[in-house]
N, C-alpha and C. Protein backbone atom coordinates (compact mmCIF):
# COMPACT_ATOMS: atom_id res chain seq x y z
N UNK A 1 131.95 101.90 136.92
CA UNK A 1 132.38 101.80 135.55
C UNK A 1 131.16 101.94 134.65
N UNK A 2 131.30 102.37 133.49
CA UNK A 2 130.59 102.89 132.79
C UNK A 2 131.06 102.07 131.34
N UNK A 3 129.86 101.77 131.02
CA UNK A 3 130.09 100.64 129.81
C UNK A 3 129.66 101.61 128.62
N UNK A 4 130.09 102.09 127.42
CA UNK A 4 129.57 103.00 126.49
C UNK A 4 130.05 102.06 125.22
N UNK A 5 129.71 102.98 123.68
CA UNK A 5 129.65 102.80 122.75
C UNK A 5 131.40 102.27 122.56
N UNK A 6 132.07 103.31 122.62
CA UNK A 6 133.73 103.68 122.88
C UNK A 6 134.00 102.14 123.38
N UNK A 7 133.49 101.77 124.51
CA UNK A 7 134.31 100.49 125.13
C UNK A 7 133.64 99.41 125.34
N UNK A 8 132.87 99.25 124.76
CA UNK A 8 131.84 98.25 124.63
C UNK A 8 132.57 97.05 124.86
N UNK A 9 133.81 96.69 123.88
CA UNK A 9 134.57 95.58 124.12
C UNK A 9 135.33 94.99 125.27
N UNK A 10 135.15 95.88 126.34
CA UNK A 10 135.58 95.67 127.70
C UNK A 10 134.31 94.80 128.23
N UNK A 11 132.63 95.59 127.88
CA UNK A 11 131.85 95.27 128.26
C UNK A 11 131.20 93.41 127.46
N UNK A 12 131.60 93.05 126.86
CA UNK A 12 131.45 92.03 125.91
C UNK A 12 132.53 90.91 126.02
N UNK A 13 133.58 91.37 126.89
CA UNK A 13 134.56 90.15 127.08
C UNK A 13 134.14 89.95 128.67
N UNK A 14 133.59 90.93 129.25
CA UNK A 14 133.07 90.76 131.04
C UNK A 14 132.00 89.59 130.88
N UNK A 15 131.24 90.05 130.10
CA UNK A 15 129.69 88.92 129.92
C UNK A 15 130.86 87.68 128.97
N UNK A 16 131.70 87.48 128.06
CA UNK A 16 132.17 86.04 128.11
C UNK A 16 132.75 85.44 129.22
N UNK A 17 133.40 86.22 130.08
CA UNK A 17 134.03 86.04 131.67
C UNK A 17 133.11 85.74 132.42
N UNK A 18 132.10 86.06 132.70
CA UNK A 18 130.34 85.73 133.52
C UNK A 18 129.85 84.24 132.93
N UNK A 19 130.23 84.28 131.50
CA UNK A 19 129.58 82.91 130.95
C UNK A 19 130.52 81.49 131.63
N UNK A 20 131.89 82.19 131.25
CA UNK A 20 132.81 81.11 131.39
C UNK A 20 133.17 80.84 132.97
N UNK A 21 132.88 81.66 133.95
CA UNK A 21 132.53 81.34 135.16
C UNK A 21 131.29 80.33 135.67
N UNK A 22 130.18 81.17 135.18
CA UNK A 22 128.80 80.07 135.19
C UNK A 22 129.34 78.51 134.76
N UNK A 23 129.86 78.60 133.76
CA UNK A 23 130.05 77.01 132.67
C UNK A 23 131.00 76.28 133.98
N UNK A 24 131.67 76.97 134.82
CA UNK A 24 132.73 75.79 135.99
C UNK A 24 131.86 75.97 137.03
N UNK A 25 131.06 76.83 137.38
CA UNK A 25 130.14 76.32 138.28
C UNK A 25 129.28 75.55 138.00
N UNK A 26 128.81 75.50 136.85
CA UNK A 26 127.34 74.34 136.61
C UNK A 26 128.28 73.31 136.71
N UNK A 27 129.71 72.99 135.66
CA UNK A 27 130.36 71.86 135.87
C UNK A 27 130.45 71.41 137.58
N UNK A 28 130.92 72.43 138.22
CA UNK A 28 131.11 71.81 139.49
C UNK A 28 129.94 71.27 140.40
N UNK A 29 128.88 71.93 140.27
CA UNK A 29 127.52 71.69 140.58
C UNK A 29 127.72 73.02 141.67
N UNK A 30 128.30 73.79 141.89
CA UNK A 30 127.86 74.44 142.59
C UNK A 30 129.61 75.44 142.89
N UNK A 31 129.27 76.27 143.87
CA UNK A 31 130.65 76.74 144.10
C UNK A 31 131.64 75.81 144.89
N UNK A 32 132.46 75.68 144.30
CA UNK A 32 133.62 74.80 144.15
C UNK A 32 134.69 75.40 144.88
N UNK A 33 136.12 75.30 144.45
CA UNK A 33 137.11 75.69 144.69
C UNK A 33 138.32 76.03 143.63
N UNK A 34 138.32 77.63 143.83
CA UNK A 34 139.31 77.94 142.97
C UNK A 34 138.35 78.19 141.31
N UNK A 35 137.69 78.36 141.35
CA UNK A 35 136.87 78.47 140.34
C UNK A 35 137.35 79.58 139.13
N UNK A 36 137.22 80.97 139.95
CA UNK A 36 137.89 81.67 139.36
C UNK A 36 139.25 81.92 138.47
N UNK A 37 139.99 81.15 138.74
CA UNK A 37 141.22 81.13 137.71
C UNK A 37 141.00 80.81 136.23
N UNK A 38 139.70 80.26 136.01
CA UNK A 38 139.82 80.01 135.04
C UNK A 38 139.24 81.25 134.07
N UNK A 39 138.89 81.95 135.28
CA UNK A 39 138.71 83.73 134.23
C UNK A 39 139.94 84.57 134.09
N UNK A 40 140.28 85.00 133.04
CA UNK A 40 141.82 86.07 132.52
C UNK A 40 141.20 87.20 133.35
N UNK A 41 141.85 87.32 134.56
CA UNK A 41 141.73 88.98 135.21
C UNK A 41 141.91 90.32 134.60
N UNK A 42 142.66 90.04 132.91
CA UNK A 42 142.68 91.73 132.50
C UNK A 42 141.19 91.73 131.84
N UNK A 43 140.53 90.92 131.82
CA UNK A 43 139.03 90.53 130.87
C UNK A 43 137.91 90.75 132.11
N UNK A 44 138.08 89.86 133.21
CA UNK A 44 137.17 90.43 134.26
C UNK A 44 137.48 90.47 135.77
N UNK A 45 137.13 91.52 136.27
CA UNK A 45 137.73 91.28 138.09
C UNK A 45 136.43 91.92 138.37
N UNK A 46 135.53 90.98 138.81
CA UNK A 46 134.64 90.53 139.73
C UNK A 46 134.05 92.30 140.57
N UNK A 47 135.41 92.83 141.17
CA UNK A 47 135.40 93.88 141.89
C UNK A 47 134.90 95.15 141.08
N UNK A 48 135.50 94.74 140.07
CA UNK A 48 135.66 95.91 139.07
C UNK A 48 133.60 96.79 138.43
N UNK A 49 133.52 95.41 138.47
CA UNK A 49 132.19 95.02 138.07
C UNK A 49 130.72 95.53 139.17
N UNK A 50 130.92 95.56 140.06
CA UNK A 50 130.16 95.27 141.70
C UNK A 50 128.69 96.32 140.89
N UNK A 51 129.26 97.57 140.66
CA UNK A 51 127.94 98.57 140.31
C UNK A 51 128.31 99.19 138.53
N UNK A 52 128.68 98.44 137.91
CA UNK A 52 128.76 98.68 136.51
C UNK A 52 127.28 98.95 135.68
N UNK A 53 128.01 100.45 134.93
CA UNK A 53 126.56 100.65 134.26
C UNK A 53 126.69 100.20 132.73
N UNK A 54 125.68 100.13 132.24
CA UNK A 54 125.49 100.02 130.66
C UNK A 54 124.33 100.87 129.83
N UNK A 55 125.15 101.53 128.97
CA UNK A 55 124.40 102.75 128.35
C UNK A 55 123.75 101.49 127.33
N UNK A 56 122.36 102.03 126.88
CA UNK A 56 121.32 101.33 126.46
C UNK A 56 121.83 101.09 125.06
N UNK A 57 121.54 99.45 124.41
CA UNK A 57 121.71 99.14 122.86
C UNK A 57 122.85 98.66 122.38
N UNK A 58 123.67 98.04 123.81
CA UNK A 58 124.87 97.60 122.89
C UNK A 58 124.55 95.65 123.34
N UNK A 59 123.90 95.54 123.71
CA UNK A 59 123.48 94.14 123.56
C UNK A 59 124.52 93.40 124.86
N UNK A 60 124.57 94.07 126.06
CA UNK A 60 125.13 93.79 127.51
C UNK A 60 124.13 93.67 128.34
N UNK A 61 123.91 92.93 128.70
CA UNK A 61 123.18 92.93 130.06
C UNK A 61 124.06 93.37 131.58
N UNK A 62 123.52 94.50 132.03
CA UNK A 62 123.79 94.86 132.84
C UNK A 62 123.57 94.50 134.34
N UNK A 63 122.70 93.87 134.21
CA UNK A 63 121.86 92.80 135.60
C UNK A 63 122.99 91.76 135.72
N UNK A 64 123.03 91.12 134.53
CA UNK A 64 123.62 89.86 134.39
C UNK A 64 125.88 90.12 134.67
N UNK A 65 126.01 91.20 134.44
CA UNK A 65 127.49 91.45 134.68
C UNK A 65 127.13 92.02 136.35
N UNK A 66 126.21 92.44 136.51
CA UNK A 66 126.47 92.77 138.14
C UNK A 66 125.93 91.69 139.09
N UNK A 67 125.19 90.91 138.48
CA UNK A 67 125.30 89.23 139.07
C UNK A 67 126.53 88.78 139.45
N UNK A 68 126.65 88.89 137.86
CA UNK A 68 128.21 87.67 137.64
C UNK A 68 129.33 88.34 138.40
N UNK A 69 129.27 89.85 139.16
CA UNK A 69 130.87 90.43 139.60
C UNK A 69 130.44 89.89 141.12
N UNK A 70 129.27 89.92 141.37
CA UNK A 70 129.08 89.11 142.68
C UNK A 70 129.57 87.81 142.97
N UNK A 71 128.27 87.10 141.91
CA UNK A 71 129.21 86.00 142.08
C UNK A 71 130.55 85.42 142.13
N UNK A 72 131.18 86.12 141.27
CA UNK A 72 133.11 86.08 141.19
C UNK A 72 133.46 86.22 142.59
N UNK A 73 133.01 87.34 142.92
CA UNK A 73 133.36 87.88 144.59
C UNK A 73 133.09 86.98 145.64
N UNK A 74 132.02 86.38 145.79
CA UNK A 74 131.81 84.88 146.24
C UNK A 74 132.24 83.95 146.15
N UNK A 75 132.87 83.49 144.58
CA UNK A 75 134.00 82.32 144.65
C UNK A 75 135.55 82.46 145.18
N UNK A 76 135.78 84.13 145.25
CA UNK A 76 137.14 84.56 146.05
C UNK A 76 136.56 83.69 147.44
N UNK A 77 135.19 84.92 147.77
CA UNK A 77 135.27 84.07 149.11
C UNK A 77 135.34 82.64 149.86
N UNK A 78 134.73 82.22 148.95
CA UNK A 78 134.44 80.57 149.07
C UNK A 78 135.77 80.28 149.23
N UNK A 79 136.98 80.38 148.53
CA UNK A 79 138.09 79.94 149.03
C UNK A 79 138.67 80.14 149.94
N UNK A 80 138.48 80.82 150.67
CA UNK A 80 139.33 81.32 151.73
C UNK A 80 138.64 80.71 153.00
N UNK A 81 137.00 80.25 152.35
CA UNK A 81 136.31 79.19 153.47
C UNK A 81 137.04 78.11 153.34
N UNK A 82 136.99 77.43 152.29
CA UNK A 82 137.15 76.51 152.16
C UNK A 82 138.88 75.80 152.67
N UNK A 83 139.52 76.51 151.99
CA UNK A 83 140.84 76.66 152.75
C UNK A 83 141.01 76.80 154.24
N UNK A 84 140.16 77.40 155.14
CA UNK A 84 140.07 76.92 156.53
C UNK A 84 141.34 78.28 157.01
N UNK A 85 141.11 79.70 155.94
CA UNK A 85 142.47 80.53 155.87
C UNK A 85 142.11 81.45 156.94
N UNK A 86 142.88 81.55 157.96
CA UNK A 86 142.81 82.75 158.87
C UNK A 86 143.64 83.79 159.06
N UNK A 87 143.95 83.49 158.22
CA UNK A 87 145.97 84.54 158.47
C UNK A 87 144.78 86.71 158.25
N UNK A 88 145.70 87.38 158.52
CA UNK A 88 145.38 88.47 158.43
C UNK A 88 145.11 89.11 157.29
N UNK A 89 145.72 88.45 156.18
CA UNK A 89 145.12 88.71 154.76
C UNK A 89 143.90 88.79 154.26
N UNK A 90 143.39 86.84 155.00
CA UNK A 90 142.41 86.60 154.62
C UNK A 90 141.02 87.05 155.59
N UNK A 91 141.41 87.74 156.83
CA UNK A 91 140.31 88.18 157.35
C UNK A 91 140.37 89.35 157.08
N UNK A 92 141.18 90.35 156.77
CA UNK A 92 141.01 91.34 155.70
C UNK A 92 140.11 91.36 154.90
N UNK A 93 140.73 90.19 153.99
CA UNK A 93 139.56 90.05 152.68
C UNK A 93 137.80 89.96 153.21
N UNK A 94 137.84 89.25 154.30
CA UNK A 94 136.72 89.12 154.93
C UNK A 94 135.71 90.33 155.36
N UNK A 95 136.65 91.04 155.81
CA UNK A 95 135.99 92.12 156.35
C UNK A 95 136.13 93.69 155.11
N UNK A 96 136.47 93.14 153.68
CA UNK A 96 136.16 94.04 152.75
C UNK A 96 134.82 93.65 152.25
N UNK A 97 134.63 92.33 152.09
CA UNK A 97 133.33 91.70 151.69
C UNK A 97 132.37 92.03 152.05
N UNK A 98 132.40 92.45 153.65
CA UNK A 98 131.30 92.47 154.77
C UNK A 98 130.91 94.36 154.56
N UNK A 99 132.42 95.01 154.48
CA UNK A 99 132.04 96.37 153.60
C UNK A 99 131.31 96.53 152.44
N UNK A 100 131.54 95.61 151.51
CA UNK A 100 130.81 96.18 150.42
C UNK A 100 129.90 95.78 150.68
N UNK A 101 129.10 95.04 151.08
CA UNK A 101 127.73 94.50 151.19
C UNK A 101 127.03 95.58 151.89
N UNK A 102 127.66 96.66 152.95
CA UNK A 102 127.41 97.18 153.75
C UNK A 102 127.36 98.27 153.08
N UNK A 103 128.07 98.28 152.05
CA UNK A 103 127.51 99.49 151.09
C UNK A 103 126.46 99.25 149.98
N UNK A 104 126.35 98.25 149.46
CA UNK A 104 125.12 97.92 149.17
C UNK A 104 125.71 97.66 147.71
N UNK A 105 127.56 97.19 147.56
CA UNK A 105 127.72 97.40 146.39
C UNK A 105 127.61 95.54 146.13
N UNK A 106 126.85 94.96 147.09
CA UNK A 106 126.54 93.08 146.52
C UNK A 106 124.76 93.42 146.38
N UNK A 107 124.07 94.33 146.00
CA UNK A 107 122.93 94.03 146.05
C UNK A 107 122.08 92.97 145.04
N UNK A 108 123.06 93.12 144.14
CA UNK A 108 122.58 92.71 142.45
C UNK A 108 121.76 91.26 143.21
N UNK A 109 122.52 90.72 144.97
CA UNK A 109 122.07 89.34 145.09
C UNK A 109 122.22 89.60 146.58
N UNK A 110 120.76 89.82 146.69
CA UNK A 110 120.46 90.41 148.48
C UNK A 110 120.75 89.04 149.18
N UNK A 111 121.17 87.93 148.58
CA UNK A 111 120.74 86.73 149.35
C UNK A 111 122.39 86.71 150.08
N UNK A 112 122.97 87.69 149.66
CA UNK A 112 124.72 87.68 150.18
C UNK A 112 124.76 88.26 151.65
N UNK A 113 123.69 88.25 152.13
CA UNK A 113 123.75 88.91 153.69
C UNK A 113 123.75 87.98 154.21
N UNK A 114 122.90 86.45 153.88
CA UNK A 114 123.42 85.10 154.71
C UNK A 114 124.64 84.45 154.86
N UNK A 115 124.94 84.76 153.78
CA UNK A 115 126.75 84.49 153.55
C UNK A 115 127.71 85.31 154.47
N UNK A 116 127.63 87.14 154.64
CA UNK A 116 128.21 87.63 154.97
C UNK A 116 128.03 87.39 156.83
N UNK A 117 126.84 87.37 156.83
CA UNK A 117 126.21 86.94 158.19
C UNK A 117 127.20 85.57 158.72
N UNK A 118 127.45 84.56 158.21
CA UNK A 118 128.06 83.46 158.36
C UNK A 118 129.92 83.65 158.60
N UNK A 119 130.39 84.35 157.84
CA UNK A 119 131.80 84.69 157.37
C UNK A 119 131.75 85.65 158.77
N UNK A 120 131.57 86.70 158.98
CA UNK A 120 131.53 87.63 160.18
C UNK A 120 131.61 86.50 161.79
N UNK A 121 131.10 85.47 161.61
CA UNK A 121 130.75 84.97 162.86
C UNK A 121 132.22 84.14 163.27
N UNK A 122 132.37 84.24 164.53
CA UNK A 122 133.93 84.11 165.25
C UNK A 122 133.92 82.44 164.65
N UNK A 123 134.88 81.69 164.58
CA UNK A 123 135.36 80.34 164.13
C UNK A 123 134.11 79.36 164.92
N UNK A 124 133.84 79.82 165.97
CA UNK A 124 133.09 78.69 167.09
C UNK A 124 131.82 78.79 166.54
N UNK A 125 131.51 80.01 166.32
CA UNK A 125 129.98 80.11 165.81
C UNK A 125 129.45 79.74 164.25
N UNK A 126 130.79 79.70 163.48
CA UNK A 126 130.77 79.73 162.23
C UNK A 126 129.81 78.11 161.94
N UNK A 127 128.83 78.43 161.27
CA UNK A 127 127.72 77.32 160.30
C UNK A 127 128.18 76.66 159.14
N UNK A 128 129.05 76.01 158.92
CA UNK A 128 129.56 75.50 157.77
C UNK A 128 128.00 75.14 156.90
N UNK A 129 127.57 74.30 157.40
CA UNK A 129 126.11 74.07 156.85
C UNK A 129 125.44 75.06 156.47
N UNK A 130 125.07 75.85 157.14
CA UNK A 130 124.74 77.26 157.06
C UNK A 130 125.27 78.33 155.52
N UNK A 131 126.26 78.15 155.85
CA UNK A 131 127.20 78.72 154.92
C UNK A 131 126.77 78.23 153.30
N UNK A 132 126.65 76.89 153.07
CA UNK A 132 126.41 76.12 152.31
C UNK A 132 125.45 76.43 151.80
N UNK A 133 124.20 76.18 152.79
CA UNK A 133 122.73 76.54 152.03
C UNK A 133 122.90 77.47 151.60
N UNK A 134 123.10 78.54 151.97
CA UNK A 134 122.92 79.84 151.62
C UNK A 134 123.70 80.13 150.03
N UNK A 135 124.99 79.40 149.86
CA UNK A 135 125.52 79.70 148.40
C UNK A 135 124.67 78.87 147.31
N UNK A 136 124.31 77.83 148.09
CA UNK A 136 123.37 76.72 147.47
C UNK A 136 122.04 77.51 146.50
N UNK A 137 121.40 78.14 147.72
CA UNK A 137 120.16 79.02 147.30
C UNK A 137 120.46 79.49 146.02
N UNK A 138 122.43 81.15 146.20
CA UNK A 138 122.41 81.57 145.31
C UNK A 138 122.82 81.03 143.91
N UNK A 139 123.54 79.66 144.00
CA UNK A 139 123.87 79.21 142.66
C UNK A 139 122.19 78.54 141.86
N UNK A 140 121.62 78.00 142.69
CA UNK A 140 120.10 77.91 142.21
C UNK A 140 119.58 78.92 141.27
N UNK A 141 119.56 80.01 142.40
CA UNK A 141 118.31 81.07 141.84
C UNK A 141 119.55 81.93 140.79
N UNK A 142 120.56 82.48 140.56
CA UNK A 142 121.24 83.11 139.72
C UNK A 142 122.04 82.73 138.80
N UNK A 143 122.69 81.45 139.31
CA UNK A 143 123.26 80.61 137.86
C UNK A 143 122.40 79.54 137.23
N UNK A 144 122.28 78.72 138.18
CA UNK A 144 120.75 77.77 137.14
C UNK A 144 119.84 78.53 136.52
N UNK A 145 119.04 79.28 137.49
CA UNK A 145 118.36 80.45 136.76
C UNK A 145 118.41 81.15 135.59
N UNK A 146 119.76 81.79 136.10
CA UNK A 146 119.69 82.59 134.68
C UNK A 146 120.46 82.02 133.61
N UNK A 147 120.95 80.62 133.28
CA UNK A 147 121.33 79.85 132.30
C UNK A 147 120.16 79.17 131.60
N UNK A 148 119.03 78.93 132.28
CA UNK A 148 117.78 78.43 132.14
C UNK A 148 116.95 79.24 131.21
N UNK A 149 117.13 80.50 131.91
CA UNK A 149 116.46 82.04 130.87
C UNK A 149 116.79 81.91 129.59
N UNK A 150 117.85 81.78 129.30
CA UNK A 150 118.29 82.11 128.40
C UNK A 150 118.10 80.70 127.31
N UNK A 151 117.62 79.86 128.10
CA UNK A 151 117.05 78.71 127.30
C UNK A 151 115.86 78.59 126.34
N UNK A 152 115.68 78.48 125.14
CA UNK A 152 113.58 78.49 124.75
C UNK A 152 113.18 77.87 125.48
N UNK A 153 112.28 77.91 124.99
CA UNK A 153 110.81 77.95 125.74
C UNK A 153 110.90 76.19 125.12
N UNK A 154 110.64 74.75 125.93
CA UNK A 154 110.24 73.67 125.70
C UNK A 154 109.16 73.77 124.70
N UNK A 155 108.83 72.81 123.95
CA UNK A 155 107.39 72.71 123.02
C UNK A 155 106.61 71.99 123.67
């Protein structure tokens, strides 16, 4: 997707959808459950987002919406951990995740290969702990982070 002059307003309700995602993860302290609902899907789908460009000067961050479609994509996943879901749907979903990464369309957050690494592994092998740190890391370094950025500078 291609963010231009023309549709900018697609691109400007995605980054309030990125904000208002961040704001239930910091509330939750971390990835939670079910998080996502509280984003309007005709405003942002996570998927939609994965390699979105932005033509220069309309005041979008383009880093920050291909963060945030990751991250979205991560709180799908997180539920379907967390839920304990094995039905064929949800290892579907599993093994689209493990595609896109494999295409390189989660790079925005290389740290999603520990995750995908974890999710891939048969029920017996699966690291719940494991699993954890690893989202742990990314809500650290990409939502604390970049909510922090955007903070001044202390005096």
């Amino acid at each position: 997707m291609l963010i231009h002059l023309a549709n900018s307003s697609v691109g400007n309700r995605a980054m309030a959808s990125v904000l208002l995602l961040y704001y239930h993860l910091l509330k939750e302290g971390g990835f939670g459950h079910v998080v996502t609902a509280h984003v309007a899907p005709d405003d942002f789908n996570g998927f939609d987002f994965l390699d979105v460009r932005v033509a220069p000067n309309l005041g979008i961050d383009e880093k920050w919406l291909r963060e945030g479609a990751v991250i979205y994509v991560l709180c799908e996943l997180n539920d379907i951990v967390l839920e304990h879901d094995v039905s064929p749907l949800a290892l579907q979903f599993i093994q689209k995740i493990a595609g896109l990464f494999k295409e390189g369309k989660l790079a925005a957050i290389p740290e999603c290969g520990g995750v995908v690494e974890q999710v891939r592994a048969d029920a017996m092998a699966f690291d719940l702990a494991a699993y954890q740190q690893v989202l742990a890391v990314i809500f650290e370094r990409y939502v604390v982070g970049r909510m922090r950025a955007i903070l001044p500078p202390q005096a």
